[in-house]
N, C-alpha and C. Protein backbone atom coordinates (compact mmCIF):
# COMPACT_ATOMS: atom_id res chain seq x y z
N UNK A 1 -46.86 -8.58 -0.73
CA UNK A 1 -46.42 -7.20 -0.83
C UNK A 1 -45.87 -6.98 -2.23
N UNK A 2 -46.26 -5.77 -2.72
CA UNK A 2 -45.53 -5.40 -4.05
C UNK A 2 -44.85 -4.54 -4.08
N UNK A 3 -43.35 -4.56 -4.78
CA UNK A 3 -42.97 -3.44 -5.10
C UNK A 3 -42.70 -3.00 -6.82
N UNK A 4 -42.16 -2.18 -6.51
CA UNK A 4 -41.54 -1.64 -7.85
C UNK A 4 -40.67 -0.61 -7.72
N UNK A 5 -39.93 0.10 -8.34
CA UNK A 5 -38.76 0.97 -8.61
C UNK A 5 -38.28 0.78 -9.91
N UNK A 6 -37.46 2.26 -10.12
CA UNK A 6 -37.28 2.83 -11.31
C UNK A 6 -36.03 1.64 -11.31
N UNK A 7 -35.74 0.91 -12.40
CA UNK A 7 -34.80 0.01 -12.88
C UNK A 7 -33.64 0.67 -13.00
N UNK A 8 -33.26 1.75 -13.81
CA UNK A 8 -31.95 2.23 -13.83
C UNK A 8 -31.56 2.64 -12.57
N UNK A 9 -32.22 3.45 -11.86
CA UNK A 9 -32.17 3.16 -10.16
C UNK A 9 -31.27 1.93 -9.36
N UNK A 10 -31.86 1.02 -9.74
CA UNK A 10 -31.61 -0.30 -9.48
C UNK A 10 -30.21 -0.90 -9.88
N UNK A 11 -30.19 -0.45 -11.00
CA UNK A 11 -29.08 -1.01 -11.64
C UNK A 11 -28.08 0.20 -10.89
N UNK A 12 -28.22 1.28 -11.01
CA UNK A 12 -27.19 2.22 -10.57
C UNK A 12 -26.45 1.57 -9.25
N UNK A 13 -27.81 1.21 -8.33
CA UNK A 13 -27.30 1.12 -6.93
C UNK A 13 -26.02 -0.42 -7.07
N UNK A 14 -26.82 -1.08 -7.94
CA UNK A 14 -25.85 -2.45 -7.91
C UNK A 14 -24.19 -2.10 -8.31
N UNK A 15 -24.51 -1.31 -9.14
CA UNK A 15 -22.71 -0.89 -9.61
C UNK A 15 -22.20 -0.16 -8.87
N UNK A 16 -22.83 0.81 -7.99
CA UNK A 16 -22.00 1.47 -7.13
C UNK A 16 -22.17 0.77 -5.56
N UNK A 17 -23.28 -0.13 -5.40
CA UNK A 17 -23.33 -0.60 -3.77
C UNK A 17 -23.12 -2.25 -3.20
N UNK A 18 -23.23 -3.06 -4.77
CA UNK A 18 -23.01 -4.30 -4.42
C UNK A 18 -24.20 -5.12 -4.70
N UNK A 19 -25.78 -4.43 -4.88
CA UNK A 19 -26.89 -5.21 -4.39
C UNK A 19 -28.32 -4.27 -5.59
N UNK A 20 -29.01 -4.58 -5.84
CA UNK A 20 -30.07 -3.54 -6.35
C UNK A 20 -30.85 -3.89 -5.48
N UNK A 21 -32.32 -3.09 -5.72
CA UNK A 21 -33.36 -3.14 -4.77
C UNK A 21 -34.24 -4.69 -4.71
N UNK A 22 -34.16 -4.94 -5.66
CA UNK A 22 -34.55 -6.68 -5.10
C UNK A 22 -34.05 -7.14 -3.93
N UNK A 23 -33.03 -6.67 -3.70
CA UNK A 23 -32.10 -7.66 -2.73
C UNK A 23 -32.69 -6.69 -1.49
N UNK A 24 -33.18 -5.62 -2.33
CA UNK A 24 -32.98 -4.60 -0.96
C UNK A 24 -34.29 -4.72 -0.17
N UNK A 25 -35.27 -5.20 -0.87
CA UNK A 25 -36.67 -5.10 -0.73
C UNK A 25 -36.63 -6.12 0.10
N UNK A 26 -35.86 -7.56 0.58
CA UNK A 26 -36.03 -8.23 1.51
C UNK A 26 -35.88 -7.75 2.91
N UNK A 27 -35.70 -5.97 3.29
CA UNK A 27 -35.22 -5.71 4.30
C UNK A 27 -37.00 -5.14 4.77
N UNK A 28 -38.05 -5.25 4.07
CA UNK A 28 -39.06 -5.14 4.71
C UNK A 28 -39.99 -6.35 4.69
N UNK A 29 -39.30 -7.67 5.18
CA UNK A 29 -39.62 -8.96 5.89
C UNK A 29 -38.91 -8.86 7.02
N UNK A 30 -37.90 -8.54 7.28
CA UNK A 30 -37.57 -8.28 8.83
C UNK A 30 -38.70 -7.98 10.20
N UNK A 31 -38.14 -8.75 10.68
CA UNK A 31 -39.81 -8.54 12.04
C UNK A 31 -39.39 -7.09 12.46
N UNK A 32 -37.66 -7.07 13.30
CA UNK A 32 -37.20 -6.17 13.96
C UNK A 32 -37.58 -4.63 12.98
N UNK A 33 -38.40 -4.17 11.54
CA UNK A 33 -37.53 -3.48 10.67
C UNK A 33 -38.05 -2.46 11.56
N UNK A 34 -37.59 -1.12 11.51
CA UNK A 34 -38.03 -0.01 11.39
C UNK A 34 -38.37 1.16 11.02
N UNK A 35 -39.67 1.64 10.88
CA UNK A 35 -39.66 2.72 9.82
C UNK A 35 -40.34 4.06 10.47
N UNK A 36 -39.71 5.11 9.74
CA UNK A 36 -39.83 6.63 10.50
C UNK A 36 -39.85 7.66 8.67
N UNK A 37 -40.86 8.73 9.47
CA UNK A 37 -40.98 9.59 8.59
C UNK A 37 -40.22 9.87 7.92
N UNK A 38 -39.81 10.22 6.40
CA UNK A 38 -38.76 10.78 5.78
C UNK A 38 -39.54 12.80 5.77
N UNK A 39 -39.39 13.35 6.79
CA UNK A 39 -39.77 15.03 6.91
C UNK A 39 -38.93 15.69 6.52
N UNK A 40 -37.26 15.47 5.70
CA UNK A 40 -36.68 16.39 6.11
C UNK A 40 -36.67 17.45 4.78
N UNK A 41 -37.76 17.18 3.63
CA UNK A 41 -38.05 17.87 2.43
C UNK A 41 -39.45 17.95 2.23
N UNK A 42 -40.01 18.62 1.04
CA UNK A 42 -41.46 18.72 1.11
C UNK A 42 -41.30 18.14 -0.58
N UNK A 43 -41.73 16.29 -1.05
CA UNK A 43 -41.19 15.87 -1.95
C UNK A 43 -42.51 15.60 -2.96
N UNK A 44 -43.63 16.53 -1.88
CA UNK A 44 -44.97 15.91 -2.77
C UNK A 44 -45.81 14.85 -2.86
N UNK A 45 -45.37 13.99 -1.74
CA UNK A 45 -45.49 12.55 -1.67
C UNK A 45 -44.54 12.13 -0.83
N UNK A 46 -45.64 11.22 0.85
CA UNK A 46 -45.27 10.88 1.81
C UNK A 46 -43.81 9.66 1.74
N UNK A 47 -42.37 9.72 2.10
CA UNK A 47 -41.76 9.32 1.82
C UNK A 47 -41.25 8.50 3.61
N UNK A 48 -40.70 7.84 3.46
CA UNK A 48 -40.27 6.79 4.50
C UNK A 48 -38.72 6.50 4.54
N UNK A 49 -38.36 6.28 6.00
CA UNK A 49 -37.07 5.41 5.97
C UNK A 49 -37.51 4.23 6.76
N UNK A 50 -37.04 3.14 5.95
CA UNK A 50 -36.81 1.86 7.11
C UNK A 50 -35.24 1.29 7.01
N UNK A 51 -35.49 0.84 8.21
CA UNK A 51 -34.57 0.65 8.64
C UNK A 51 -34.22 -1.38 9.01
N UNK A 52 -33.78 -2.06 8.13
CA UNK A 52 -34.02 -3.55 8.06
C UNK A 52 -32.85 -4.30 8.00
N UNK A 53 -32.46 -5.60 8.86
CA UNK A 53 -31.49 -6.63 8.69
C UNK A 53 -32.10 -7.44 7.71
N UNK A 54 -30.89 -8.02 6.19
CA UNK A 54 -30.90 -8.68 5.60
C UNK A 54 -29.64 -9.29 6.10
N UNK A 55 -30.17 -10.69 5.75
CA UNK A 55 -28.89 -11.71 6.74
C UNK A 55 -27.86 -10.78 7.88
N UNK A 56 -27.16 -10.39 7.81
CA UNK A 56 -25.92 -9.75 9.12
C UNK A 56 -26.00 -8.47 8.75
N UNK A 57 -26.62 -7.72 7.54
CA UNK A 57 -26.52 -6.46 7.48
C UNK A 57 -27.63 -5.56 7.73
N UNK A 58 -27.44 -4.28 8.33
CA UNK A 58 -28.65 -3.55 8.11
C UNK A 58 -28.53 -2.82 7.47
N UNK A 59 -29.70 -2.41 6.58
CA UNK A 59 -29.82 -2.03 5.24
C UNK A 59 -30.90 -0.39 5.66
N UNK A 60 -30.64 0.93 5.12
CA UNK A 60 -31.90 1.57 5.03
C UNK A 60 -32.34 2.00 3.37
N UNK A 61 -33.85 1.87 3.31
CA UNK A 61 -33.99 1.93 2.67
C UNK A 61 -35.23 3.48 2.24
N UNK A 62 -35.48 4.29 1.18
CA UNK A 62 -36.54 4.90 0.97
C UNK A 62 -37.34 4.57 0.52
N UNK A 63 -38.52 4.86 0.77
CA UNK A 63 -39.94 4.61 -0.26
C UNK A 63 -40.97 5.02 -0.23
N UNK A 64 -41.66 5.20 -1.03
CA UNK A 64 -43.07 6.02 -0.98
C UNK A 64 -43.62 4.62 -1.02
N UNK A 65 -45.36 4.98 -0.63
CA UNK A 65 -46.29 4.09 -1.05
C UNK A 65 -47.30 4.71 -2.30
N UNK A 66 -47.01 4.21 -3.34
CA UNK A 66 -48.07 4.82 -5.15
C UNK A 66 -48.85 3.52 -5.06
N UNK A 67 -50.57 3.69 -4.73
CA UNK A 67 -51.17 2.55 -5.09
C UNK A 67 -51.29 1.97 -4.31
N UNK A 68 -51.44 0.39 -4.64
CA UNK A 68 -50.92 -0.88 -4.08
C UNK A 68 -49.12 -1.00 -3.85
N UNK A 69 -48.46 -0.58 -4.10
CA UNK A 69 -47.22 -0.81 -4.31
C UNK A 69 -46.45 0.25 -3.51
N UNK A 70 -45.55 -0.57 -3.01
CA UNK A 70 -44.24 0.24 -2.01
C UNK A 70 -43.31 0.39 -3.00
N UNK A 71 -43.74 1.57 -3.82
CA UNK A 71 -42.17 2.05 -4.38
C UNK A 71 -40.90 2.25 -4.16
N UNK A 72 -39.54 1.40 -4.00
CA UNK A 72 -38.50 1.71 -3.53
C UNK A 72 -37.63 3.18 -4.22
N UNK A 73 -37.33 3.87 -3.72
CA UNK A 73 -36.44 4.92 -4.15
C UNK A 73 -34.58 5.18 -4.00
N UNK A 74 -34.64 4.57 -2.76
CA UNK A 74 -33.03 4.06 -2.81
C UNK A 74 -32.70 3.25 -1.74
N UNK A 75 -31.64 2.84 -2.01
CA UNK A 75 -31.11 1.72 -0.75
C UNK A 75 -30.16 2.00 -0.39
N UNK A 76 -29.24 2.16 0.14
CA UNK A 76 -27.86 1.94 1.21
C UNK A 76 -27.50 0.80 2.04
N UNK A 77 -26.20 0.56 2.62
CA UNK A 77 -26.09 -0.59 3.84
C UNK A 77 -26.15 0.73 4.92
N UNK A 78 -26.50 0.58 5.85
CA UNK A 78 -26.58 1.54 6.84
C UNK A 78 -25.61 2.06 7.77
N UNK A 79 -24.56 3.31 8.06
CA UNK A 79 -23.67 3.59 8.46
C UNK A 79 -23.89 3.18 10.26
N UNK A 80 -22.47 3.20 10.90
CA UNK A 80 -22.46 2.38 11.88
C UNK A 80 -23.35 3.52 12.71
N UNK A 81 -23.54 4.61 12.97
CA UNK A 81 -24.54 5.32 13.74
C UNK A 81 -25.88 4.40 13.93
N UNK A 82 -26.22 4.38 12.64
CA UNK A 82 -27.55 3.95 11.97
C UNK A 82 -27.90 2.44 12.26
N UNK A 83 -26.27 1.77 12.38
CA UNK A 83 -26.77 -0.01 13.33
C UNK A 83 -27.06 0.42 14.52
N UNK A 84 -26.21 1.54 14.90
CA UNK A 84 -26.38 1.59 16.55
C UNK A 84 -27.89 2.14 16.94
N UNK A 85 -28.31 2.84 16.25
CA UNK A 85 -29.57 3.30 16.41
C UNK A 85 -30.95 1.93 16.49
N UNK A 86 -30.79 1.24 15.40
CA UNK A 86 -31.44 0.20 15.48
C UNK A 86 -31.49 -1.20 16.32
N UNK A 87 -29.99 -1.65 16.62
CA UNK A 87 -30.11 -2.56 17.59
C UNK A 87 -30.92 -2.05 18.61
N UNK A 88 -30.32 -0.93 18.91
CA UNK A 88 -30.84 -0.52 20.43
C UNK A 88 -32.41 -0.05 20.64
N UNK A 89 -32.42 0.14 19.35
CA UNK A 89 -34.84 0.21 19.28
C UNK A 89 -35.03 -1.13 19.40
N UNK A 90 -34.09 -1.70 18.05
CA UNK A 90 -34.84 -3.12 17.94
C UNK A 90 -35.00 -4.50 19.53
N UNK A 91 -34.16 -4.00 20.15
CA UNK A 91 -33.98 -4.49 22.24
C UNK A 91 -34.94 -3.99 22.97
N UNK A 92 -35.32 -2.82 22.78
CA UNK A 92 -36.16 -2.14 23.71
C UNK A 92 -37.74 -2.70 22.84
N UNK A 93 -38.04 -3.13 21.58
CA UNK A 93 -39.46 -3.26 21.64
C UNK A 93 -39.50 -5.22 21.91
């Protein structure tokens, strides 16, 4: 799998979140991950949320697909709604 993302991006997220998207991009090796339309704008280009455990955390992340390559667009750790949402998919499949 390839990715890529805008670097200052990257760097931004590390100073304000702890992690850049390298770290973040391991959250789509997760078996459990999950991913759902990002509909809630018209951005020109089909956009995604997944939803992925890296070691104890779950992480969501955005991304388009340009190409061959899963462009990352941003990362977060995922608010506790957003674990609760996922354990409870990730049990039921």
């Amino acid at each position: 799998m390839e990715f890529e993302w805008d670097e200052a991006k990257s760097q931004s997220c590390f100073l304000s979140r702890g992690f850049d998207f390298a770290y973040a991009a391991k959250a789509f090796f997760d078996s459990g991950r999950q991913i759902k339309a990002d509909l809630r704008h018209s951005y020109g280009e089909a956009r995604f949320n997944l939803y992925g455990r890296i070691e104890s955390r779950v992480f969501v992340l955005v991304y388009t697909q340009r190409g061959n390559a899963t462009r990352i667009i941003s990362a977060r750790k995922a608010n506790s709604r957003e674990i609760t949402l996922y354990e409870n998919n990730t049990h039921q499949n």
